[in-house]
Protein backbone atom coordinates (compact mmCIF):
# COMPACT_ATOMS: atom_id res chain seq x y z
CA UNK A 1 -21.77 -92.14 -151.14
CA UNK A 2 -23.45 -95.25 -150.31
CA UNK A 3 -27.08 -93.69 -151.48
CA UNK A 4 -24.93 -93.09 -154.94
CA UNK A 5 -23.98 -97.04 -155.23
CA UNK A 6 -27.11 -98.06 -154.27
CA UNK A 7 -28.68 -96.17 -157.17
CA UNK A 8 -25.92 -97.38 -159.37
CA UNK A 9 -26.74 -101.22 -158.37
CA UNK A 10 -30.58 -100.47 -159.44
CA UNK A 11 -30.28 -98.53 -162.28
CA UNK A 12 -27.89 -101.49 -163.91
CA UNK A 13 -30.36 -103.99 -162.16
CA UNK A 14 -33.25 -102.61 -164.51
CA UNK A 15 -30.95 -102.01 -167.11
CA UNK A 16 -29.96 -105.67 -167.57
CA UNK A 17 -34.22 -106.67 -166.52
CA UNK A 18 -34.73 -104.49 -170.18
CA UNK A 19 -32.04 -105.17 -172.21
CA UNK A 20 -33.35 -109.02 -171.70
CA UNK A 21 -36.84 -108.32 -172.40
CA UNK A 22 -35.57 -106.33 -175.25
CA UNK A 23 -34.15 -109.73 -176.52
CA UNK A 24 -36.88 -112.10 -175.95
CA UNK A 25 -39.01 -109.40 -177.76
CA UNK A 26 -36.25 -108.94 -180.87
CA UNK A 27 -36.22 -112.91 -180.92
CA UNK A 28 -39.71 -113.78 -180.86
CA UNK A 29 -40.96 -110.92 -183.60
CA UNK A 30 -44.09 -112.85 -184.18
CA UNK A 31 -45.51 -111.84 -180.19
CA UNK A 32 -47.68 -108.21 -180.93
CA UNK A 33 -45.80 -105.15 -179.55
CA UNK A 34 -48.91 -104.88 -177.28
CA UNK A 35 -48.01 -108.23 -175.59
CA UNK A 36 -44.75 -107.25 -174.77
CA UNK A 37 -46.25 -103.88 -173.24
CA UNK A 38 -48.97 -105.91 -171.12
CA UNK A 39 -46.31 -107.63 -169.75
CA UNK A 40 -43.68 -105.31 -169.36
CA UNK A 41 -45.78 -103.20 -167.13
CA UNK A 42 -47.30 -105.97 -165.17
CA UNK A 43 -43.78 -106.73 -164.48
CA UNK A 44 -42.78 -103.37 -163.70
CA UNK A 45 -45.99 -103.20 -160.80
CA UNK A 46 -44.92 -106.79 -159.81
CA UNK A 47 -43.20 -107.21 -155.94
CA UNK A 48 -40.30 -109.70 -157.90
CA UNK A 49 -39.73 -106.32 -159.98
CA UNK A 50 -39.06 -104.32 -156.90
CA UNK A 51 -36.88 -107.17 -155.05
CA UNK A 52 -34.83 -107.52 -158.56
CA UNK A 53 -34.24 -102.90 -158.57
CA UNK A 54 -33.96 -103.15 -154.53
CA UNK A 55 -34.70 -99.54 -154.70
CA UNK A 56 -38.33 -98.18 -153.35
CA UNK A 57 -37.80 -94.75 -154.64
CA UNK A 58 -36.36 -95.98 -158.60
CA UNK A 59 -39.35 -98.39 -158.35
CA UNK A 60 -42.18 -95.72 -157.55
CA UNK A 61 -40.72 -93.54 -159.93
CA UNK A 62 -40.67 -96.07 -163.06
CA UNK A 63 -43.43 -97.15 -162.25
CA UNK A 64 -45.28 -93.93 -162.41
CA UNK A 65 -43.37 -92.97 -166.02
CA UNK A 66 -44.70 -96.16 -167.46
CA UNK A 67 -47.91 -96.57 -165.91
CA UNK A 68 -49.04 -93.50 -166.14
CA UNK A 69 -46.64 -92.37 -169.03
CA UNK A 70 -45.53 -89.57 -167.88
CA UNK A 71 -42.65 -87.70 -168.29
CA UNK A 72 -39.62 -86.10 -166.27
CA UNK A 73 -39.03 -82.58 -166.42
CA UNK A 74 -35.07 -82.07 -165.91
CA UNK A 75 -35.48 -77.73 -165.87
CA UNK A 76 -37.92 -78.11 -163.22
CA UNK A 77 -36.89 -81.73 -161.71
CA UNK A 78 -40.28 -83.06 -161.47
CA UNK A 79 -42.56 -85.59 -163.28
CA UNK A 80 -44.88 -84.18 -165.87
């Protein structure tokens, strides 16, 4: 049960991280999509990103989706 909360606490940890991002970006519509990438995923490899999720495994596993953009296979239950 605790493993469940834990989760919980990091998945609405990142969710608030990119529904802020996703503001600043909205606000400021004159920055190139590009820019906000660049930074999103140095962000997403940065150690302040990892204290902020406080979840190793969630971590490793966004980072791999967007760094190496790949995608997760629910029939099978692995990254593809």
């Amino acid at each position: 049960m605790e493993q469940i909360l834990n989760l919980k606490k990091a998945l609405n940890a990142y969710s608030v991280y990119l529904d802020n991002e996703k503001k600043t970006f909205n606000r400021r519509r004159k920055i190139p999509y590009k820019e906000f990438e660049e930074r999103f995923l140095k962000n997403i490899g940065s150690d302040e990103f990892a204290e902020l999720i406080n979840n190793h495994k969630l971590h490793t596993f966004i980072k791999v989706i967007v760094e190496k953009r790949q995608t997760f296979d629910y029939l099978k239950l692995k990254l593809v």
